[in-house]
PDB file of N, CA and C in Angstrom:
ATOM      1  N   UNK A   1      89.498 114.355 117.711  1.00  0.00           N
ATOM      2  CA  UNK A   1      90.096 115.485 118.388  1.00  0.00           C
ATOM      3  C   UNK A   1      91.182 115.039 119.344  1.00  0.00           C
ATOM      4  N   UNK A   2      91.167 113.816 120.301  1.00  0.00           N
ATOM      5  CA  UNK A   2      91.991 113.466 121.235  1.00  0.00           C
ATOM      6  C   UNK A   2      92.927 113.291 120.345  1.00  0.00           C
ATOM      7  N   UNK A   3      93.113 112.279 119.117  1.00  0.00           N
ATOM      8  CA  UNK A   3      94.299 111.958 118.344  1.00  0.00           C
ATOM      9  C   UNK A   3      94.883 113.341 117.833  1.00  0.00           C
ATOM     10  N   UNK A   4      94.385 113.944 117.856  1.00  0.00           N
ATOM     11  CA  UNK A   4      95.321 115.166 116.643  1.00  0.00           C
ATOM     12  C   UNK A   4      95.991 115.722 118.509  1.00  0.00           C
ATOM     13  N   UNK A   5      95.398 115.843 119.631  1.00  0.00           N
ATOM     14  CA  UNK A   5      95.621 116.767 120.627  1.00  0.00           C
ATOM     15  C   UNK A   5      97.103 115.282 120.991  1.00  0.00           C
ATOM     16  N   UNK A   6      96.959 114.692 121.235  1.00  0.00           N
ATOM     17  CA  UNK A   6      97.995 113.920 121.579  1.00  0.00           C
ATOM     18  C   UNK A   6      99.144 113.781 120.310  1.00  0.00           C
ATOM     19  N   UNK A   7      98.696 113.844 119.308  1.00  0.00           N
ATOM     20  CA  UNK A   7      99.892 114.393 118.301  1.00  0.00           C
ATOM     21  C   UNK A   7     100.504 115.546 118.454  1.00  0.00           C
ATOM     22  N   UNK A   8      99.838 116.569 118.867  1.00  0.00           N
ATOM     23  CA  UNK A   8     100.417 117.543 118.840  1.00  0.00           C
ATOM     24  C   UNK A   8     101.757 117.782 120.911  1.00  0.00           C
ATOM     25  N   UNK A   9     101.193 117.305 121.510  1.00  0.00           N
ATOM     26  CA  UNK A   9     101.976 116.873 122.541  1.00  0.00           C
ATOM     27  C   UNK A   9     103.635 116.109 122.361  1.00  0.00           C
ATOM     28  N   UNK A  10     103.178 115.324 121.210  1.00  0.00           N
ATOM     29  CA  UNK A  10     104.439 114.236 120.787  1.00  0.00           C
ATOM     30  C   UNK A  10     105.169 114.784 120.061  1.00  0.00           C
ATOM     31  N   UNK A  11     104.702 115.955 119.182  1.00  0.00           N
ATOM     32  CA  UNK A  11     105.442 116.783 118.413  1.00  0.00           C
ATOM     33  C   UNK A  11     106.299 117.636 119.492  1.00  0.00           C
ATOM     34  N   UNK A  12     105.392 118.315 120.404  1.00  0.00           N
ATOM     35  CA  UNK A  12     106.193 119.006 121.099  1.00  0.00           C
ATOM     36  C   UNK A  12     107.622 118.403 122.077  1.00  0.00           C
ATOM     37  N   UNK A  13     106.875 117.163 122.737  1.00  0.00           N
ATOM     38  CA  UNK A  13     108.066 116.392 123.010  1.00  0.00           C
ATOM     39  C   UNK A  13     109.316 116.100 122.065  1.00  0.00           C
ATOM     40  N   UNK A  14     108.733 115.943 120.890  1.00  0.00           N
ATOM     41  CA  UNK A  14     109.989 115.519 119.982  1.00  0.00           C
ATOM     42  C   UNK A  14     110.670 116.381 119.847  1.00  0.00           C
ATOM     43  N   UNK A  15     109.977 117.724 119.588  1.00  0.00           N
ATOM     44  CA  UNK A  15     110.794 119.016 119.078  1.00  0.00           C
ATOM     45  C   UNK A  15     111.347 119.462 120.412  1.00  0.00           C
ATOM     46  N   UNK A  16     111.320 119.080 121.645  1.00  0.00           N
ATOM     47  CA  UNK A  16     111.750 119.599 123.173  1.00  0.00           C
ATOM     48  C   UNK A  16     113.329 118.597 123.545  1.00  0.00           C
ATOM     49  N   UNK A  17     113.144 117.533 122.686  1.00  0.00           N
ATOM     50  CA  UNK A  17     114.309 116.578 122.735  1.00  0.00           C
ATOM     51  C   UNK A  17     115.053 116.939 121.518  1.00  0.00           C
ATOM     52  N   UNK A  18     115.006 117.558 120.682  1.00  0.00           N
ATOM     53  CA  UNK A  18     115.626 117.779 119.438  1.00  0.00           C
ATOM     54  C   UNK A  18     115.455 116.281 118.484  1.00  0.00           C
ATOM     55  N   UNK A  19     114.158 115.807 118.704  1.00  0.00           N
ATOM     56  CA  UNK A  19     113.879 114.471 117.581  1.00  0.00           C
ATOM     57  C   UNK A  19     112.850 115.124 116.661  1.00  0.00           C
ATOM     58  N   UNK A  20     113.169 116.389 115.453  1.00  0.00           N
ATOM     59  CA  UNK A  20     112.543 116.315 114.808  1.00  0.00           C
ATOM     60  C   UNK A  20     112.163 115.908 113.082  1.00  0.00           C
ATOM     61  N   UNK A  21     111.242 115.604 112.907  1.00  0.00           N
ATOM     62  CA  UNK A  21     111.081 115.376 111.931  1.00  0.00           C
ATOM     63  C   UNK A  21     111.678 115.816 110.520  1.00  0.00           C
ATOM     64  N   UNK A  22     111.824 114.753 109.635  1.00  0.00           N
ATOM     65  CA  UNK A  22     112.954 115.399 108.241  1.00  0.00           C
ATOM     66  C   UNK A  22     112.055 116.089 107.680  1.00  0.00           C
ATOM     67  N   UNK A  23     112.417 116.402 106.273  1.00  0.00           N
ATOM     68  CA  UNK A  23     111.696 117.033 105.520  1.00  0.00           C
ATOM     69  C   UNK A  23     111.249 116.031 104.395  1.00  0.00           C
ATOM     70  N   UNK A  24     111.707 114.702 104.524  1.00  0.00           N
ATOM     71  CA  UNK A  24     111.270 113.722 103.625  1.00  0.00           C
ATOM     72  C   UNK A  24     110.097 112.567 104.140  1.00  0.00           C
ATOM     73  N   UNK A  25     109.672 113.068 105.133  1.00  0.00           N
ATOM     74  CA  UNK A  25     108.320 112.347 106.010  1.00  0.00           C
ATOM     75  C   UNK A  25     107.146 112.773 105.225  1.00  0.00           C
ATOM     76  N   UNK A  26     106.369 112.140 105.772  1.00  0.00           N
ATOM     77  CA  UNK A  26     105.301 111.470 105.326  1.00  0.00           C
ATOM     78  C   UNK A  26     104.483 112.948 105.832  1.00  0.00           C
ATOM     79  N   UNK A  27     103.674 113.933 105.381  1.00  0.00           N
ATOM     80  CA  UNK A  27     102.749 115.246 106.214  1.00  0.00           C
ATOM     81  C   UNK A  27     101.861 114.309 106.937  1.00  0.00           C
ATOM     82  N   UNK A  28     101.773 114.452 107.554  1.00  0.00           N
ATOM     83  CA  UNK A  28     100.068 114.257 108.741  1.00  0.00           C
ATOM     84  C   UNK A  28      99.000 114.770 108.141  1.00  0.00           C
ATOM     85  N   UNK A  29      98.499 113.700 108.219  1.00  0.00           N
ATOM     86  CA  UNK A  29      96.953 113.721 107.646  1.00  0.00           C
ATOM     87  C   UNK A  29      96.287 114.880 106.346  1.00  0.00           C
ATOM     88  N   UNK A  30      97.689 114.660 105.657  1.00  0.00           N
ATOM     89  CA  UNK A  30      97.169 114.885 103.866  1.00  0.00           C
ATOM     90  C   UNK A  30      97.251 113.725 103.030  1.00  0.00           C
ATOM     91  N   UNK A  31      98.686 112.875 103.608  1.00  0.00           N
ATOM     92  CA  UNK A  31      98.855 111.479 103.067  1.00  0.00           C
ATOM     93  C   UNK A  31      99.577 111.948 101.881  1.00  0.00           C
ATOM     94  N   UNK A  32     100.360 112.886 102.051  1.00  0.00           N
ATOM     95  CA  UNK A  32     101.122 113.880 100.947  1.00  0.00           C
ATOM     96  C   UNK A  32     102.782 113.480 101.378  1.00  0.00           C
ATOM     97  N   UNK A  33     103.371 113.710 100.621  1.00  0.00           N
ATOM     98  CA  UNK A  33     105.072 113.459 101.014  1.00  0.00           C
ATOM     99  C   UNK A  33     105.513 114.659 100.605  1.00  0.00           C
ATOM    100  N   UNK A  34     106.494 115.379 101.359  1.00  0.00           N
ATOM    101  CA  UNK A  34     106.895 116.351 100.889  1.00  0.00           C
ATOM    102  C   UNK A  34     108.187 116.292  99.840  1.00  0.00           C
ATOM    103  N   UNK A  35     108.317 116.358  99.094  1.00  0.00           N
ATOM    104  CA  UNK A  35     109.762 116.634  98.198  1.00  0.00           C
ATOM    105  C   UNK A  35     110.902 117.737  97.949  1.00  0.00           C
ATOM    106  N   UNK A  36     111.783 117.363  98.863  1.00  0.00           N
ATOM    107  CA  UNK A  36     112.772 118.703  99.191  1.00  0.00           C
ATOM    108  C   UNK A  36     112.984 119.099  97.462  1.00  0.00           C
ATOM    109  N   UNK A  37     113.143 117.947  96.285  1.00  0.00           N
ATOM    110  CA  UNK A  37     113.915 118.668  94.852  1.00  0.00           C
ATOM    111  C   UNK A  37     112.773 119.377  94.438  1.00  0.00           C
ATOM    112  N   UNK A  38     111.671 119.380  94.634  1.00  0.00           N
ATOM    113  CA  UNK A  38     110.476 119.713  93.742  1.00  0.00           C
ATOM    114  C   UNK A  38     110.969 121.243  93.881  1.00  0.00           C
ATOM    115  N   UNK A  39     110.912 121.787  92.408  1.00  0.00           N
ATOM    116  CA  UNK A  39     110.828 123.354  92.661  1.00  0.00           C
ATOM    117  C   UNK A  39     109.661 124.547  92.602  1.00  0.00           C
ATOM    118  N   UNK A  40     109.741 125.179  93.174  1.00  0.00           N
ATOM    119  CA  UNK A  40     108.396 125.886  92.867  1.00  0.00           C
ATOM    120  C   UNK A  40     107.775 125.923  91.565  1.00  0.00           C
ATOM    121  N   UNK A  41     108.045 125.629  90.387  1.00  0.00           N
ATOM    122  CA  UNK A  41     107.187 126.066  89.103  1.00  0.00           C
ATOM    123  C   UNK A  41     106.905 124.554  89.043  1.00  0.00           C
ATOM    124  N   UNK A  42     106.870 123.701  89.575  1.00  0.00           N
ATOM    125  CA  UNK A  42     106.352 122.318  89.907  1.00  0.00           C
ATOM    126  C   UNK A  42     105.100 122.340  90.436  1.00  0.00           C
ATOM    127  N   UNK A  43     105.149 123.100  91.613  1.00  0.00           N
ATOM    128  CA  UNK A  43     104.594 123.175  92.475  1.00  0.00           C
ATOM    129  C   UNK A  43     102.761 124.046  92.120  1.00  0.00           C
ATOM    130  N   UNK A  44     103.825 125.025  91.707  1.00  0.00           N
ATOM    131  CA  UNK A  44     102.767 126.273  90.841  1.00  0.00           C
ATOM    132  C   UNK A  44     102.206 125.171  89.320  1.00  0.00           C
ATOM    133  N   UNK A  45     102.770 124.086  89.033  1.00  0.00           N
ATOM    134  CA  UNK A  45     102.196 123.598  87.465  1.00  0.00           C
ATOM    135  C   UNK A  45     101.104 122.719  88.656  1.00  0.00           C
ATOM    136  N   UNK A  46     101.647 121.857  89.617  1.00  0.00           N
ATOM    137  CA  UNK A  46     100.745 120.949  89.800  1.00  0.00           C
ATOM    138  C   UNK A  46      99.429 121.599  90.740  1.00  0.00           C
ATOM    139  N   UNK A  47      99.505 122.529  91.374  1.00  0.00           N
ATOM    140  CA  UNK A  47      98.573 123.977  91.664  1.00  0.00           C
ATOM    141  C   UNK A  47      97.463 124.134  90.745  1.00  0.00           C
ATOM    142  N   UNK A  48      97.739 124.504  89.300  1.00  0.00           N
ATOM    143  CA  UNK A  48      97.297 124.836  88.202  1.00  0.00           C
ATOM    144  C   UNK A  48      96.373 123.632  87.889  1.00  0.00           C
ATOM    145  N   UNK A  49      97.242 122.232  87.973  1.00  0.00           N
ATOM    146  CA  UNK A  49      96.291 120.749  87.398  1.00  0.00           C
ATOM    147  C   UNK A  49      95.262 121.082  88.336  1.00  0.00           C
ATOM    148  N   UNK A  50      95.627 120.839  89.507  1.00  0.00           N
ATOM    149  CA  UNK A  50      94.284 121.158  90.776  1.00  0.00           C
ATOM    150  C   UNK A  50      93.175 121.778  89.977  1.00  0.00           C
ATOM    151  N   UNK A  51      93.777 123.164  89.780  1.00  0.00           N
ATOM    152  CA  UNK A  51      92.325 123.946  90.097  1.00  0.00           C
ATOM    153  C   UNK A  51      91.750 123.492  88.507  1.00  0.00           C
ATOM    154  N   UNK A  52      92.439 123.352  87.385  1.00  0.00           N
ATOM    155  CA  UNK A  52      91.518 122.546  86.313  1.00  0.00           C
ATOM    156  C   UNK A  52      90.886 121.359  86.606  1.00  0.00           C
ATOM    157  N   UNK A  53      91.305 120.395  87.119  1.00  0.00           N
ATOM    158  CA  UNK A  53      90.572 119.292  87.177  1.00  0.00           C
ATOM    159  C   UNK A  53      89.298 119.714  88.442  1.00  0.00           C
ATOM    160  N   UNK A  54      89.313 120.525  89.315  1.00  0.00           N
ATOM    161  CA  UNK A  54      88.542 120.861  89.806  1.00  0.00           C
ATOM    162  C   UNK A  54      87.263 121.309  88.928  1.00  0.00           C
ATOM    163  N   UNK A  55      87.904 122.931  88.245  1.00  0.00           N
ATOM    164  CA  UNK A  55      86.781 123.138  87.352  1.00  0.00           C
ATOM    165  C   UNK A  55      86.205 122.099  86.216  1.00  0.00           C
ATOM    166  N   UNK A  56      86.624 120.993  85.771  1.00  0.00           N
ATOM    167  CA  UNK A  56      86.301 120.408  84.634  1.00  0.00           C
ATOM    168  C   UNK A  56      85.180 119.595  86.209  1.00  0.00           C
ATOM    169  N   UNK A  57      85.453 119.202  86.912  1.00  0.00           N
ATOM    170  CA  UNK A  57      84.523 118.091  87.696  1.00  0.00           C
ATOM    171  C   UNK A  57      83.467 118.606  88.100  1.00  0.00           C
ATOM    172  N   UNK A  58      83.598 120.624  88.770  1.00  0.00           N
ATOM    173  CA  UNK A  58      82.231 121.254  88.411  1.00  0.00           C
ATOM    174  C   UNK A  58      81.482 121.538  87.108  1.00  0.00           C
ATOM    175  N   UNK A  59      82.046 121.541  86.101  1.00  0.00           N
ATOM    176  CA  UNK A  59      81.477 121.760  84.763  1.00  0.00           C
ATOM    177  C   UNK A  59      80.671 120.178  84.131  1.00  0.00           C
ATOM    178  N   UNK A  60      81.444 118.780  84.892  1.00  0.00           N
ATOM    179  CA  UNK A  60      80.582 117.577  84.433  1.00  0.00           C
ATOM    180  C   UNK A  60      79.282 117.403  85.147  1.00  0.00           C
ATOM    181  N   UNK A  61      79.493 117.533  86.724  1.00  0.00           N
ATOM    182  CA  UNK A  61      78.393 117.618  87.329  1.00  0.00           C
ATOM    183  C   UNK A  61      77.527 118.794  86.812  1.00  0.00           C
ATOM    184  N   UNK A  62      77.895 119.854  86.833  1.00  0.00           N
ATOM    185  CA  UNK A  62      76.655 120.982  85.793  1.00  0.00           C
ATOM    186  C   UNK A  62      75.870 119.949  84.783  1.00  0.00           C
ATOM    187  N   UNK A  63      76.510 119.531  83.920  1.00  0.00           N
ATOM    188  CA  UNK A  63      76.004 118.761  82.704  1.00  0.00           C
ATOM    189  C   UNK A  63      75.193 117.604  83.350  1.00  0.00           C
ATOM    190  N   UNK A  64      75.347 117.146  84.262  1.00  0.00           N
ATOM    191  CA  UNK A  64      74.997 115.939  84.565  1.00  0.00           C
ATOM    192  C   UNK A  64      73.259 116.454  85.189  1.00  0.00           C
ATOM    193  N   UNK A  65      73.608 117.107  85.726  1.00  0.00           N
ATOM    194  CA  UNK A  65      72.539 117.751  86.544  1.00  0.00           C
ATOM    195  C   UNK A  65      71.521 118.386  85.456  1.00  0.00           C
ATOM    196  N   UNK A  66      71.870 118.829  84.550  1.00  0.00           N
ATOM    197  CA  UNK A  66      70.851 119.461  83.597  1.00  0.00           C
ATOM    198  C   UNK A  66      69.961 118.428  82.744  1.00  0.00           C
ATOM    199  N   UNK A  67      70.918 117.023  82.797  1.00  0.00           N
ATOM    200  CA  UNK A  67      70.365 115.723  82.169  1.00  0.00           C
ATOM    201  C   UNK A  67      69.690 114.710  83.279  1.00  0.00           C
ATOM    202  N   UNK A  68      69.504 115.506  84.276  1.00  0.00           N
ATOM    203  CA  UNK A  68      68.798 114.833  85.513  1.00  0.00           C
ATOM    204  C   UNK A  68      69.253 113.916  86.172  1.00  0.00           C
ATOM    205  N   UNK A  69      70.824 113.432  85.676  1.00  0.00           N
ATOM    206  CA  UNK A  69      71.533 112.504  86.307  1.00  0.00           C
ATOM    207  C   UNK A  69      72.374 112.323  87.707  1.00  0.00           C
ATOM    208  N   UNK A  70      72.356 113.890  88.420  1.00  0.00           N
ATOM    209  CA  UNK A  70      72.933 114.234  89.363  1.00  0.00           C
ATOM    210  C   UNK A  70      72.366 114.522  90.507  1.00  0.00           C
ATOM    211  N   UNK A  71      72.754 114.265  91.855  1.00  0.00           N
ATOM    212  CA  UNK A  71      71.584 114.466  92.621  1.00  0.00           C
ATOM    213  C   UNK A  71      71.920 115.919  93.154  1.00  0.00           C
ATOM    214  N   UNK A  72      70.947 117.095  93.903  1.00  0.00           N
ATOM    215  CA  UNK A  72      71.122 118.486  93.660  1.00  0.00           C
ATOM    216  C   UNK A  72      72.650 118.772  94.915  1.00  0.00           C
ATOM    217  N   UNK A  73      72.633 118.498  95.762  1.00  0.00           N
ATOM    218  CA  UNK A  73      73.770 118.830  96.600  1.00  0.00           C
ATOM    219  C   UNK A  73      75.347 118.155  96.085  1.00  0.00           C
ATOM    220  N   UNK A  74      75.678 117.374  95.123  1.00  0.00           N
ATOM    221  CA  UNK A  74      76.737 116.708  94.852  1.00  0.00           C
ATOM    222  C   UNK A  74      77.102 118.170  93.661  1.00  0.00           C
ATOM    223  N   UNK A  75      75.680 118.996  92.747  1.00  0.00           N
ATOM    224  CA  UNK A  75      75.750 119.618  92.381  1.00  0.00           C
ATOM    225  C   UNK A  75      76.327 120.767  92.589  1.00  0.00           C
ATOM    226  N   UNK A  76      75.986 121.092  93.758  1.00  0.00           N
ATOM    227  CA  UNK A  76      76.001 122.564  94.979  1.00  0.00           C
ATOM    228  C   UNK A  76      77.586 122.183  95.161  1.00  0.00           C
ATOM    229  N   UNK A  77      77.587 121.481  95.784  1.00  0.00           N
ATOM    230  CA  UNK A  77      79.365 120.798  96.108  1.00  0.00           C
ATOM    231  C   UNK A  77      80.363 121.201  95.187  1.00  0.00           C
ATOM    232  N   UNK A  78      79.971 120.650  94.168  1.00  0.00           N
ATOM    233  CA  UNK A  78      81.342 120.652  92.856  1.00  0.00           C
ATOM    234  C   UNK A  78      81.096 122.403  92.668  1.00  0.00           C
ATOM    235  N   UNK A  79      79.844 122.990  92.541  1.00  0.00           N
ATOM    236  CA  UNK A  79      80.145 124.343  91.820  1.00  0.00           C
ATOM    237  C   UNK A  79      80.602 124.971  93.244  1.00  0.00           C
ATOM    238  N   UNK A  80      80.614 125.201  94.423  1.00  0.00           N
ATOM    239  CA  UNK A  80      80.815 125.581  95.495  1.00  0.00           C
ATOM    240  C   UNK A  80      82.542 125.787  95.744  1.00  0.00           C
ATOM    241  N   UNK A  81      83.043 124.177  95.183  1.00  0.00           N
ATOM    242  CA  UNK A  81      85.130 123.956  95.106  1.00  0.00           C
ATOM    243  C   UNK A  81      84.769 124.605  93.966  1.00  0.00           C
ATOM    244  N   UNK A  82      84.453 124.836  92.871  1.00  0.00           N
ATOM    245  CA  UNK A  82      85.040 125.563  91.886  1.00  0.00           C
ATOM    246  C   UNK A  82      85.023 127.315  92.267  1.00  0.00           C
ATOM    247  N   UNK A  83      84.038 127.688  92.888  1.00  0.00           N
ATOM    248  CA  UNK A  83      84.034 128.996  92.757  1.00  0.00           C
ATOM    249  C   UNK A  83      85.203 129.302  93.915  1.00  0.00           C
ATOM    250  N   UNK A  84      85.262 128.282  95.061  1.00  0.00           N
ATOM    251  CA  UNK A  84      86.412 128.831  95.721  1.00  0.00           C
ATOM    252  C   UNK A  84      87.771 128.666  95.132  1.00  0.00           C
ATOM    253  N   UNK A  85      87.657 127.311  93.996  1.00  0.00           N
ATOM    254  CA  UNK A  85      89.588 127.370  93.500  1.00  0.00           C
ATOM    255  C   UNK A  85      89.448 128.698  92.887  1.00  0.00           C
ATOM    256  N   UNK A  86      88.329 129.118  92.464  1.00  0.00           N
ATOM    257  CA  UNK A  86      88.539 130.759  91.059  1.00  0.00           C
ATOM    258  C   UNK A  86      88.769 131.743  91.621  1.00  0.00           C
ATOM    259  N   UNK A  87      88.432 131.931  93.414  1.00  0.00           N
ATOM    260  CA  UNK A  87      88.565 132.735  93.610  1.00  0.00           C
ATOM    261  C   UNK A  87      89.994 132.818  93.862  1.00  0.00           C
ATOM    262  N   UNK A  88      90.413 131.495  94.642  1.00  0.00           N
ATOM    263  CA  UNK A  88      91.649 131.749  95.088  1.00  0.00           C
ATOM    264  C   UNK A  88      92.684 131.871  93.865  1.00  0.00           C
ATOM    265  N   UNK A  89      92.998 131.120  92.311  1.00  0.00           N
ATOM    266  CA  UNK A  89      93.077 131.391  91.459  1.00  0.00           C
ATOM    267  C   UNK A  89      93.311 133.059  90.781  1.00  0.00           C
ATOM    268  N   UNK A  90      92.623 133.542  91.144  1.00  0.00           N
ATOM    269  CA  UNK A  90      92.128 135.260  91.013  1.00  0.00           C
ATOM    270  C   UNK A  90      92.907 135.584  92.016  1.00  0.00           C
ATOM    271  N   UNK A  91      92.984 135.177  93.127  1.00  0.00           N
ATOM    272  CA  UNK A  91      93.798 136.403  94.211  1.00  0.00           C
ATOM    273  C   UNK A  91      95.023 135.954  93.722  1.00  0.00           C
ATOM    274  N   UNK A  92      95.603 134.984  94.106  1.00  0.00           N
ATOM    275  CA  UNK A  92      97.090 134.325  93.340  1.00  0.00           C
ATOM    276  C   UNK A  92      97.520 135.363  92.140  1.00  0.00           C
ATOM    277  N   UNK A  93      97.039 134.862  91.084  1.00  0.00           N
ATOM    278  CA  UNK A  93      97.269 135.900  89.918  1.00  0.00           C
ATOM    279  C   UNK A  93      97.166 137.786  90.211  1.00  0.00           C
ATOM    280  N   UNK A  94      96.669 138.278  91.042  1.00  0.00           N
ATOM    281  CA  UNK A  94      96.270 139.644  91.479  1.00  0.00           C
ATOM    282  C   UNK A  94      97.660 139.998  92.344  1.00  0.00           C
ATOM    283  N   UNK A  95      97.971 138.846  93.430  1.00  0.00           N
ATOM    284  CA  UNK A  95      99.031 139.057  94.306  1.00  0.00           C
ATOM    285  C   UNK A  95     100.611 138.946  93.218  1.00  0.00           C
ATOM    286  N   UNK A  96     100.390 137.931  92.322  1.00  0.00           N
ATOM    287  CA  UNK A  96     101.827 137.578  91.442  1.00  0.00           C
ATOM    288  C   UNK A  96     101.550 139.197  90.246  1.00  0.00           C
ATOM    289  N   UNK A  97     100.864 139.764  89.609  1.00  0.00           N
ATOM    290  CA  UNK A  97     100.434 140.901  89.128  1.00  0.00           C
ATOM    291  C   UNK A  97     101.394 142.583  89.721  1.00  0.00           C
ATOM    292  N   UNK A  98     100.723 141.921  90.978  1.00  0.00           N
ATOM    293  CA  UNK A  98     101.171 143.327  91.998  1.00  0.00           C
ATOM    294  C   UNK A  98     102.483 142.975  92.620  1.00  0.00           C
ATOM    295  N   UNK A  99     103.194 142.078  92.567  1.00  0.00           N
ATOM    296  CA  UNK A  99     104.348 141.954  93.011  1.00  0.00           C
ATOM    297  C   UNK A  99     105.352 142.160  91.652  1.00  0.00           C
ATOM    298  N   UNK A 100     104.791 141.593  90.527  1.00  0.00           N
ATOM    299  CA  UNK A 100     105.758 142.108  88.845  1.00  0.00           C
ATOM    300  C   UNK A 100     105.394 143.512  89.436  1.00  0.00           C
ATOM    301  N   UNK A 101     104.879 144.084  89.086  1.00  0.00           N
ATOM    302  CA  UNK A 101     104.694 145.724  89.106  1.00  0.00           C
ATOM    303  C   UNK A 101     105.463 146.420  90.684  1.00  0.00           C
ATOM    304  N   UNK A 102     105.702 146.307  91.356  1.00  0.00           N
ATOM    305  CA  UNK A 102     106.567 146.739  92.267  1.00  0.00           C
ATOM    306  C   UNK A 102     107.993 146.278  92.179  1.00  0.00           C
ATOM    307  N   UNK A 103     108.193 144.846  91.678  1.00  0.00           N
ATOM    308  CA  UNK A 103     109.639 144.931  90.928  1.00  0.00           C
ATOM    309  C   UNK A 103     109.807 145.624  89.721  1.00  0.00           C
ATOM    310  N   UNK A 104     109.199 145.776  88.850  1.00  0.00           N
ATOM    311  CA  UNK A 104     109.200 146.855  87.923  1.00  0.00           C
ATOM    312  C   UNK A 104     109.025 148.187  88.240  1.00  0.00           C
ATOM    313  N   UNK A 105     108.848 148.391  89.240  1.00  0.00           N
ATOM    314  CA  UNK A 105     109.055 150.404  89.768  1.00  0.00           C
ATOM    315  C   UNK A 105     109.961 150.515  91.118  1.00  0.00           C
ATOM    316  N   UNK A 106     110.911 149.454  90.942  1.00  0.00           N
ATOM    317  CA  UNK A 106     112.095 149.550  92.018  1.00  0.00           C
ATOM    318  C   UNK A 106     113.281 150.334  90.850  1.00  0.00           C
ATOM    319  N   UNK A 107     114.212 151.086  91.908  1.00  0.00           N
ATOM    320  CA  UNK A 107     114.996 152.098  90.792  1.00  0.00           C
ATOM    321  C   UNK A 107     116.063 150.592  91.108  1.00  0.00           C
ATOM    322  N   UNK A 108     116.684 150.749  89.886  1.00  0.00           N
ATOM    323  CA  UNK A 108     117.987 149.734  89.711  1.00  0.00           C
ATOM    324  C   UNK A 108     119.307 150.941  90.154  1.00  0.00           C
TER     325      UNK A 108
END
């Protein structure tokens, strides 16, 4: 907690001196780089790998667990990220759904 609270101080200093950060840095504590060329249907494909490889890692542990090879909470875990990528998955698709359909009933 002290480290993130003193990061966030240094940010403010930086951003109070006008030293801020590019857009080609390193994110804080995802260990992610951001990529200014990446375009959104990149973004939305590598989104998509996520939430499959998610569901395929709850669907091995299922299997694993039915062959007694899994212990029960590693179980609970994997189906637990899957039902939340599906849900979020589901709202995504519901929100991109309802946004085609309101550009489609705008008068040209």
């Amino acid at each position: 907690m002290v480290a993130s609270f003193n990061d966030a101080i240094s940010a403010y200093r930086n951003a109070a001196a006008g030293k801020t950060n590019t857009v080609t840095e390193t994110v804080t504590g995802t260990g992610q780089s951001v990529n200014p060329g990446e375009s959104f249907a990149d973004m939305v494909k590598g989104a998509a790998y996520d939430a499959r490889d998610t569901m395929k890692v709850s669907e091995q542990m299922t299997q694993k667990a039915i062959t007694g090879d899994a212990e029960l909470h590693e179980v609970v875990t994997a189906v637990s990220a899957a039902e939340v990528t599906l849900r979020t998955v589901v709202s995504v698709r519901d929100k991109a759904v309802e946004a085609y359909q309101s550009i489609l009933n705008m008068p040209v």
